[in-house]
Protein backbone atom coordinates (compact mmCIF):
# COMPACT_ATOMS: atom_id res chain seq x y z
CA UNK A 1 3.02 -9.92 2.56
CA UNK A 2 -0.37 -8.44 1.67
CA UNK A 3 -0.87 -4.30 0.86
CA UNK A 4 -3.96 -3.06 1.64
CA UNK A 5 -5.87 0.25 1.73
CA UNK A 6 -8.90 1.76 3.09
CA UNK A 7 -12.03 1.11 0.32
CA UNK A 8 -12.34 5.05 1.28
CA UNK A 9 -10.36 5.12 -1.43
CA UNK A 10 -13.17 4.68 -4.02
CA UNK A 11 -15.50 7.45 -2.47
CA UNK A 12 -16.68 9.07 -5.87
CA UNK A 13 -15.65 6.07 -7.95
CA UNK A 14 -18.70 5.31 -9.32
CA UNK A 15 -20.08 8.55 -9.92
CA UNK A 16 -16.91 9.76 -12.03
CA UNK A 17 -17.06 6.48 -14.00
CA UNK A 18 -20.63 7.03 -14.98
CA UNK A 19 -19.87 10.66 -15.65
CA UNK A 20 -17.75 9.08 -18.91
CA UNK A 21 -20.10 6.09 -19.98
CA UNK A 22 -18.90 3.19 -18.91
CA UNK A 23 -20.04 0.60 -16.29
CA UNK A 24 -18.02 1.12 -12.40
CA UNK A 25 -19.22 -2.28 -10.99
CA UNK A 26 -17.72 -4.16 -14.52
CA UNK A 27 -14.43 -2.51 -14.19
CA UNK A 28 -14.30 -3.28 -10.33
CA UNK A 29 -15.42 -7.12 -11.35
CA UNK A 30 -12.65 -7.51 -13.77
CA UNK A 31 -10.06 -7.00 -11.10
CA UNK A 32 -11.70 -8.77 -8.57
CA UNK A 33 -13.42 -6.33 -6.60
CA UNK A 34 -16.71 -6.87 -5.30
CA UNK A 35 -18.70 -3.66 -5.41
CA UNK A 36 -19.80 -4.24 -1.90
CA UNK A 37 -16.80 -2.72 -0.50
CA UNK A 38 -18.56 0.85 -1.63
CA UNK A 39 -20.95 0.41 0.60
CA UNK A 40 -18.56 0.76 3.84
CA UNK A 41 -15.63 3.03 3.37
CA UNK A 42 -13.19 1.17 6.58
CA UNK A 43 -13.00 -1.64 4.97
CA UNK A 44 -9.73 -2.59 3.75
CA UNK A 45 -8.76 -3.82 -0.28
CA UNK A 46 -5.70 -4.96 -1.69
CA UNK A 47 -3.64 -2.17 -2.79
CA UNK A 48 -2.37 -3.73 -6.11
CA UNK A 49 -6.58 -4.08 -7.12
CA UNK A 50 -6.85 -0.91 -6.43
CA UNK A 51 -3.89 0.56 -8.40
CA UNK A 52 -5.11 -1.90 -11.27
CA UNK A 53 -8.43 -1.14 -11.10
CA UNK A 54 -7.72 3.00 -11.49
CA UNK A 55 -5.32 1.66 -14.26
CA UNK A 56 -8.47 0.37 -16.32
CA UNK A 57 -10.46 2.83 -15.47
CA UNK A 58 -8.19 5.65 -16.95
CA UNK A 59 -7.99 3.01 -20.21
CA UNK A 60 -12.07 2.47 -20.57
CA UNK A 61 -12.70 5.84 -19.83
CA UNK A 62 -10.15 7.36 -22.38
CA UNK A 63 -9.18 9.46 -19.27
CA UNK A 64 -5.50 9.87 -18.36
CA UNK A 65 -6.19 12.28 -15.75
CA UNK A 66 -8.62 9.79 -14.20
CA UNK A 67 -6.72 9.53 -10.78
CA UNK A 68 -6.20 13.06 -10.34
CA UNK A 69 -9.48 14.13 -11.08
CA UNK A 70 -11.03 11.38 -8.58
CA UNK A 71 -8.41 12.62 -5.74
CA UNK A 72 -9.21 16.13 -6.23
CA UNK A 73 -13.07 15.41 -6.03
CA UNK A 74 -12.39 13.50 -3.29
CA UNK A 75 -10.67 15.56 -0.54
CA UNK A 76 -10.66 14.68 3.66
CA UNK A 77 -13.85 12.72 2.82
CA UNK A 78 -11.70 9.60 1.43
CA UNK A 79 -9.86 9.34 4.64
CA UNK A 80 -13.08 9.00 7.26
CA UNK A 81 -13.28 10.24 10.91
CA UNK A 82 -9.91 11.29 10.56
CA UNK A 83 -10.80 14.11 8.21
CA UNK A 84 -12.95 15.14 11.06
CA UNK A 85 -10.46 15.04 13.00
CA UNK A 86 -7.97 16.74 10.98
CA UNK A 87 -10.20 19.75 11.01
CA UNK A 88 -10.45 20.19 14.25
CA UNK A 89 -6.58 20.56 15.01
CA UNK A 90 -4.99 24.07 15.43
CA UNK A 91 -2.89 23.87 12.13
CA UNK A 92 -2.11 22.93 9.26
CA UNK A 93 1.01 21.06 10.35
CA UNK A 94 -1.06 19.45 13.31
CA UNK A 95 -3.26 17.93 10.74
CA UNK A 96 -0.55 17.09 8.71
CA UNK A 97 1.00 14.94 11.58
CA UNK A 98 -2.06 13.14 12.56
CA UNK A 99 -2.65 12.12 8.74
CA UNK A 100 0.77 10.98 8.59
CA UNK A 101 0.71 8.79 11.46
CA UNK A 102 -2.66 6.81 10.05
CA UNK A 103 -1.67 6.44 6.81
CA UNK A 104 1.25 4.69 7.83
CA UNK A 105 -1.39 2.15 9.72
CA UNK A 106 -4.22 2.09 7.52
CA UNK A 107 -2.35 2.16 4.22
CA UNK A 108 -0.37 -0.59 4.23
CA UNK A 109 2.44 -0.31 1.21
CA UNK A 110 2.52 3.75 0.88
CA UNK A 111 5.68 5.65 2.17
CA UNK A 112 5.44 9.18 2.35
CA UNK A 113 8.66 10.80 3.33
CA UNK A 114 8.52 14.64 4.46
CA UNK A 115 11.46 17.11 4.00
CA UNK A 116 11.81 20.54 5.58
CA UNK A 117 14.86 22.28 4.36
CA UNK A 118 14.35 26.07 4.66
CA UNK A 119 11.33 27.69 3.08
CA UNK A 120 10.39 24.42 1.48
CA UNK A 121 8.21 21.17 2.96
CA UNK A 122 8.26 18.20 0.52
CA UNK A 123 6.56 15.34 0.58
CA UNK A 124 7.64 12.16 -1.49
CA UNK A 125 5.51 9.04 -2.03
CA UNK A 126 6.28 5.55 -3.40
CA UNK A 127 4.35 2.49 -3.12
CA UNK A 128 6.19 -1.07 -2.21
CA UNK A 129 4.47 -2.91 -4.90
CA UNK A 130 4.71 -0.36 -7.77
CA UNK A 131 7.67 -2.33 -9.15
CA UNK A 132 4.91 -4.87 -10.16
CA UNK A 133 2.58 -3.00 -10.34
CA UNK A 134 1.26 0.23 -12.48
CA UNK A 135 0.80 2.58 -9.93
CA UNK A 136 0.78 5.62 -12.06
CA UNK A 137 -2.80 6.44 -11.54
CA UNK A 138 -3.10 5.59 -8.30
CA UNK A 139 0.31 7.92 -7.60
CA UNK A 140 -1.93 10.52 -9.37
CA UNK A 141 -4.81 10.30 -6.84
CA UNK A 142 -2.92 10.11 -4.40
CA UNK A 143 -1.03 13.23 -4.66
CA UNK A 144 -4.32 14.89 -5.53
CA UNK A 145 -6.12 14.31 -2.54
CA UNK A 146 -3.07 15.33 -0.77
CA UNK A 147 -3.27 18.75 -2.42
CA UNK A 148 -6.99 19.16 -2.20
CA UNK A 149 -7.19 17.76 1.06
CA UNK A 150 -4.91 21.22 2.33
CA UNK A 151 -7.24 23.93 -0.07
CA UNK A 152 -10.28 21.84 2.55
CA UNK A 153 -8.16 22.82 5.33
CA UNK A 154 -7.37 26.49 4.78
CA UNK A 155 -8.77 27.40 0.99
CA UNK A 156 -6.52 30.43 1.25
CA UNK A 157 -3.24 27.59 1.43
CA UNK A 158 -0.87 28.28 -1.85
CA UNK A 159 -0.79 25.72 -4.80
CA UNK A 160 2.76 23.70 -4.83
CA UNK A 161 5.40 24.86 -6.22
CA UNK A 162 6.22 21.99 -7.59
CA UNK A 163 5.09 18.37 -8.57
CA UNK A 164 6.77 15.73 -9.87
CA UNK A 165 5.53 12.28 -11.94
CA UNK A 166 7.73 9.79 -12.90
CA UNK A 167 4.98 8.80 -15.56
CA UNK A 168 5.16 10.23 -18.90
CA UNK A 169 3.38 12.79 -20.11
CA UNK A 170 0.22 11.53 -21.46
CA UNK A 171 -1.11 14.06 -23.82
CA UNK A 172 -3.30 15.57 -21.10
CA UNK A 173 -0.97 18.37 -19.51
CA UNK A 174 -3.79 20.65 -19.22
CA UNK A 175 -6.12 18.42 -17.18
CA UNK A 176 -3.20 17.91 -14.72
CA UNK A 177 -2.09 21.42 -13.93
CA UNK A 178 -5.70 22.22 -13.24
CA UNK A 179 -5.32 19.74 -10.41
CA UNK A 180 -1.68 20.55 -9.21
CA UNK A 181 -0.98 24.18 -10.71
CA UNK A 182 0.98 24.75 -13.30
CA UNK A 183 4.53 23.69 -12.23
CA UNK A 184 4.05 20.37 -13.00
CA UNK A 185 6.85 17.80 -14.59
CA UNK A 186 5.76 14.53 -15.84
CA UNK A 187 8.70 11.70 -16.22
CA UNK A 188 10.90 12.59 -13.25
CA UNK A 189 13.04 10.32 -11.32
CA UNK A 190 10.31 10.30 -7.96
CA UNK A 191 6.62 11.36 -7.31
CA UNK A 192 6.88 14.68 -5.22
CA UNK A 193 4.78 17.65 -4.01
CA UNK A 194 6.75 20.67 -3.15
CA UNK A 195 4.91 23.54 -1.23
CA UNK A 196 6.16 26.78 0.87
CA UNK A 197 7.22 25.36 4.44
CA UNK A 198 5.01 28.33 5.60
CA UNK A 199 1.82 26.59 4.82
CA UNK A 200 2.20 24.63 7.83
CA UNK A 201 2.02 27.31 10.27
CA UNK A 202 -1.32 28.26 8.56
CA UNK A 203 -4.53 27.67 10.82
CA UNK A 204 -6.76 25.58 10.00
CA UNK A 205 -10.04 27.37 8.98
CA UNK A 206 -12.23 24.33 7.21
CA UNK A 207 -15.47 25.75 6.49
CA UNK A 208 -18.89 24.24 8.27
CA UNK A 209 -19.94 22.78 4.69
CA UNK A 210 -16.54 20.99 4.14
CA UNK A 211 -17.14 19.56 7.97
CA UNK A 212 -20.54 18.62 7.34
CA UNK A 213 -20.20 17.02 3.92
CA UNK A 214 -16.89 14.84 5.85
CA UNK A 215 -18.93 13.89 8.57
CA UNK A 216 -21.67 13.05 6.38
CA UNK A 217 -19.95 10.72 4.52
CA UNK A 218 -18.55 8.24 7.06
CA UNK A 219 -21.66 8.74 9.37
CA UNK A 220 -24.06 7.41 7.21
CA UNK A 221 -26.32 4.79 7.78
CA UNK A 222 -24.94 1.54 7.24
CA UNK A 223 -27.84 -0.92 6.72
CA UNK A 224 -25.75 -3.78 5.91
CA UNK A 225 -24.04 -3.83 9.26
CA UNK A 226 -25.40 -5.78 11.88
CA UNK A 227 -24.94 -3.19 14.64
CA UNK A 228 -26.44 0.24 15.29
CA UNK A 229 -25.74 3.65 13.72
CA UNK A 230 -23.91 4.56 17.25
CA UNK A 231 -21.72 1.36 17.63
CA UNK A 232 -20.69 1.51 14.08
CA UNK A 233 -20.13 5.34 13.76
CA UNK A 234 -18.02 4.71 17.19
CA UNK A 235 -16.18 1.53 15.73
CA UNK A 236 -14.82 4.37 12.79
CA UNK A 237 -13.92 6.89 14.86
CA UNK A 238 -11.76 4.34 17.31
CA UNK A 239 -10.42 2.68 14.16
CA UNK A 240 -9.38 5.63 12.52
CA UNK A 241 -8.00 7.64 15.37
CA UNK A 242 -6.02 4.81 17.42
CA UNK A 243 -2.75 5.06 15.75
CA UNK A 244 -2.70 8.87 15.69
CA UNK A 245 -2.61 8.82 19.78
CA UNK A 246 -5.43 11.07 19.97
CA UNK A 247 -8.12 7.95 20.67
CA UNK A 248 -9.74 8.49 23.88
CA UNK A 249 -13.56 9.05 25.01
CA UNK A 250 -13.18 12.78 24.39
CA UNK A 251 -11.67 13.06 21.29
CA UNK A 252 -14.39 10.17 20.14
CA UNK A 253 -17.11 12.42 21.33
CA UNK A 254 -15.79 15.47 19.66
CA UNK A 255 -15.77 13.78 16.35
CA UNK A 256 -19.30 12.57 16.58
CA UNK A 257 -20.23 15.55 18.21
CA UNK A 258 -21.31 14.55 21.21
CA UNK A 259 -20.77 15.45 24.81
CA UNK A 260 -18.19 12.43 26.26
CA UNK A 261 -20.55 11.49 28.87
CA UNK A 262 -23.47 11.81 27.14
CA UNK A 263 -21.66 9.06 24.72
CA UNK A 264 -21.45 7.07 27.52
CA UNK A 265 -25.04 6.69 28.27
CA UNK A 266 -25.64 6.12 24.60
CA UNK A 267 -23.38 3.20 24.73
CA UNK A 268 -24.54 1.88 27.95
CA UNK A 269 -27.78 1.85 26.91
CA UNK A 270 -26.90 -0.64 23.92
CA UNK A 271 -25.15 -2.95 26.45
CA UNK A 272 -21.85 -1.64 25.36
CA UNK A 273 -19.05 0.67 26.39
CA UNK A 274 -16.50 2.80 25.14
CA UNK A 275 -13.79 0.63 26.54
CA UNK A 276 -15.64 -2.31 24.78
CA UNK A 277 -15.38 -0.88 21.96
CA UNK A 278 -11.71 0.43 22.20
CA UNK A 279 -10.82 -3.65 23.22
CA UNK A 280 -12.82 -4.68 20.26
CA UNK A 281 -11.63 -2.92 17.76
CA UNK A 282 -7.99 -3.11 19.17
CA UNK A 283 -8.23 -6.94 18.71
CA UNK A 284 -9.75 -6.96 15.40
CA UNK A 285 -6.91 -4.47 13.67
CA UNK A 286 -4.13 -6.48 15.66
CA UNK A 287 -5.28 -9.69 14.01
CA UNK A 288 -5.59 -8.43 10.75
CA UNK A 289 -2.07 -7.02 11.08
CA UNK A 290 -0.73 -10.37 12.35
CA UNK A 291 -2.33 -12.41 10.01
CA UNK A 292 -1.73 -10.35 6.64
CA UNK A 293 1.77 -8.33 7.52
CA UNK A 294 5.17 -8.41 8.69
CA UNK A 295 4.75 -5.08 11.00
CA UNK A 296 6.70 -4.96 13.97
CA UNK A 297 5.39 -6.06 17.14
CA UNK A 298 6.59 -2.96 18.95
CA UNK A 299 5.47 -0.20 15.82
CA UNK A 300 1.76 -2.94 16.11
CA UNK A 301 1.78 -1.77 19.50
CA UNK A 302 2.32 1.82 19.73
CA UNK A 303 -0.28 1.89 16.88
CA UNK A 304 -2.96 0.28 18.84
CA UNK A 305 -2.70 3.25 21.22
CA UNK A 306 -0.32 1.21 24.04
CA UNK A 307 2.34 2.86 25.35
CA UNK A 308 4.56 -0.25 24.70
CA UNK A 309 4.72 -3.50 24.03
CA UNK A 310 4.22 -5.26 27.00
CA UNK A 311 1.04 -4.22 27.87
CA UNK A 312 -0.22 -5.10 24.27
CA UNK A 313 0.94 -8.70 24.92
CA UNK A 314 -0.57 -9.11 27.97
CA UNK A 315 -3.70 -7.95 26.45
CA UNK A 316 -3.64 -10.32 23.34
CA UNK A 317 -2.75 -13.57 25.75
CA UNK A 318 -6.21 -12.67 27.56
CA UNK A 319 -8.08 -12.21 23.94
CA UNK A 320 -6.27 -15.24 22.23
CA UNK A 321 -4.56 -17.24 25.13
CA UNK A 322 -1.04 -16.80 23.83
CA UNK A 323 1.36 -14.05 22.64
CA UNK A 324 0.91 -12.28 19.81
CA UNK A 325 4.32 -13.93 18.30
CA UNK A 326 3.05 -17.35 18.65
CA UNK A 327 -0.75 -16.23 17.36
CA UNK A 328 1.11 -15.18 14.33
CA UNK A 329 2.87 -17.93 13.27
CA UNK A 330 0.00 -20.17 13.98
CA UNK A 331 -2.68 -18.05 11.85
CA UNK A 332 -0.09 -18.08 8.76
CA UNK A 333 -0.44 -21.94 8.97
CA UNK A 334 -3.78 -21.97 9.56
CA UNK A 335 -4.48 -24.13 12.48
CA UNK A 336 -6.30 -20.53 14.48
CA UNK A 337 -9.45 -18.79 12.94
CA UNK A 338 -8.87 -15.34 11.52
CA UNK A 339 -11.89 -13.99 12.47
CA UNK A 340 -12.28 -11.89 15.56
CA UNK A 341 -15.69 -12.45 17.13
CA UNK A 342 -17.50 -8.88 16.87
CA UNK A 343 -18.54 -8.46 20.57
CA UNK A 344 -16.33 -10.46 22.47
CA UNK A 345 -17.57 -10.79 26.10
CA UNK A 346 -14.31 -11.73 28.58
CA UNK A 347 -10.54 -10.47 28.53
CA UNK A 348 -11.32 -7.04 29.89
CA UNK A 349 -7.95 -4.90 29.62
């Protein structure tokens, strides 16, 4: 079973390393990170490098607050098209949802469990590997960006109530509560964020500069990519959006601001589609999900945008010539190719 994240994750990285002296691309090297993956934000890392490399950071730097203060400069602009996306919902709580539903896609090994009991939403995290792994400050950015990601949304949302660390305090107490206010408890029994259950009826009011410097972030140029600016800013949006249900021409025009048929004729006129794209993209997350997890063909499904699984199968026998089940077992032995050709030109859905 492989974990993986979004290299999103790293937006900053460098910069904040820098900021203390020491080298980012050494410290990636060291746990076996090439620093290519900063230069394209969807692509996806093993979870446990990432946790280790924040680890060393924090040690190099002499920074124990090194995850929080990375996931509070971060914000909605370490999560892609969906933070566009998430700013363009009514509130608070619809952004909420929609960020809920990718992670659980695109962040293969985090579970975030909500609670609503009266006038108090929590939301608990734990990572599947963290047993093996110290996920302390990767916990810490995590948690962060969940906190400044909602001041992005509304910057008139209250400060938790309450957060919880199961790590120890580490002599920097007063870095921390500048991230996460000032109820703050290191060494508890789970990692928690406790905020009034009113903040998710607040609208959401993101301000043009936080919009612009999200959109600005995933939608620039690419130069390493072998397609064009359009294809690949339309290969994020579909790739972020599809397991959130909200992935269809409009929505995908919306977040590149664009008219949906005026998208259209963009496309067209680089011999491509948005249902090419949508087929692409849906074949190249299904066999990276096939190859490198255990998910469920039915939850696989559902987070492709199909309404069940039966139409996904009949769509990966025309990619692949044979059910997703059987494609499965035969890339884990390795007698298929992984790699999904990037423009595939038959097996229309």
């Amino acid at each position: 079973m492989q974990y993986f994240a979004r290299s999103g994750a790293l937006v900053g990285f460098p910069e904040l390393v820098r900021s203390y002296g020491e080298h980012p691309y050494r410290l990636m090297r060291e746990v076996g990170l090439s620093p290519a993956v900063l230069k394209d934000t969807d692509l996806y890392i093993p979870y446990t490098s990432l946790a280790a490399l924040l680890a060393l950071a924090a040690e190099r730097c002499c920074a124990p607050e090194f995850g929080a203060r990375l996931g509070y400069r971060q914000g909605l602009e370490a999560v892609g098209a969906l933070g566009s996306l998430m700013c363009m919902q009514s509130t608070i709580a619809d952004a909420v949802r929609i960020l809920l539903r990718n992670l659980a896609f695109h962040a293969h090994g985090v579970q975030i469990d909500v609670d609503i009991s009266g006038p108090v939403l929590e939301m608990r995290m734990a990572f599947a590997f963290e047993a093996r792994t110290d996920c302390h400050q990767l916990m810490a950015l995590s948690l962060a960006l969940l906190v400044s990601g909602t001041k992005q949304l509304n910057a008139g949302a209250p400060r938790p109530e309450e957060v919880e660390l199961t790590a120890r305090d580490n002599g920097n107490f007063e870095a921390y509560r500048a991230f996460f206010g000032p109820n703050l408890q290191f060494g508890g029994l789970e990692n928690r964020v406790q905020f009034p259950a009113s903040i998710l009826h607040l609208p959401v009011l993101a301000t043009n500069d936080v919009r612009q410097r999200i959109s600005q972030q995933w939608q620039k140029s690419q130069p390493q990519l072998k397609v064009t600016g359009l294809r690949s800013q339309v290969d994020r949006t579909i790739t972020a959006l599809l397991p959130t249900a909200e992935c269809s021409l409009d929505t995908v025009a919306r977040v590149l601001g664009s008219h949906p048929r005026s998208l259209q004729n963009r496309l067209k006129s680089e011999n491509t589609s948005f249902g090419e794209r949508l087929r692409v993209n849906r074949q190249r997350l299904a066999c990276q999900y096939l190859k490198n997890t255990d998910i469920d063909l039915s939850q696989l499904a559902m987070s492709l945008g199909y309404t069940d699984l039966a139409p996904f199968s009949r769509a990966f026998k025309t990619w692949k010539g044979c059910s997703p089940r059987a494609w499965r077992k035969q890339a884990r032995s390795g007698s298929v190719d992984f790699e999904v050709p990037a423009d595939p030109v038959n097996g229309r859905e």
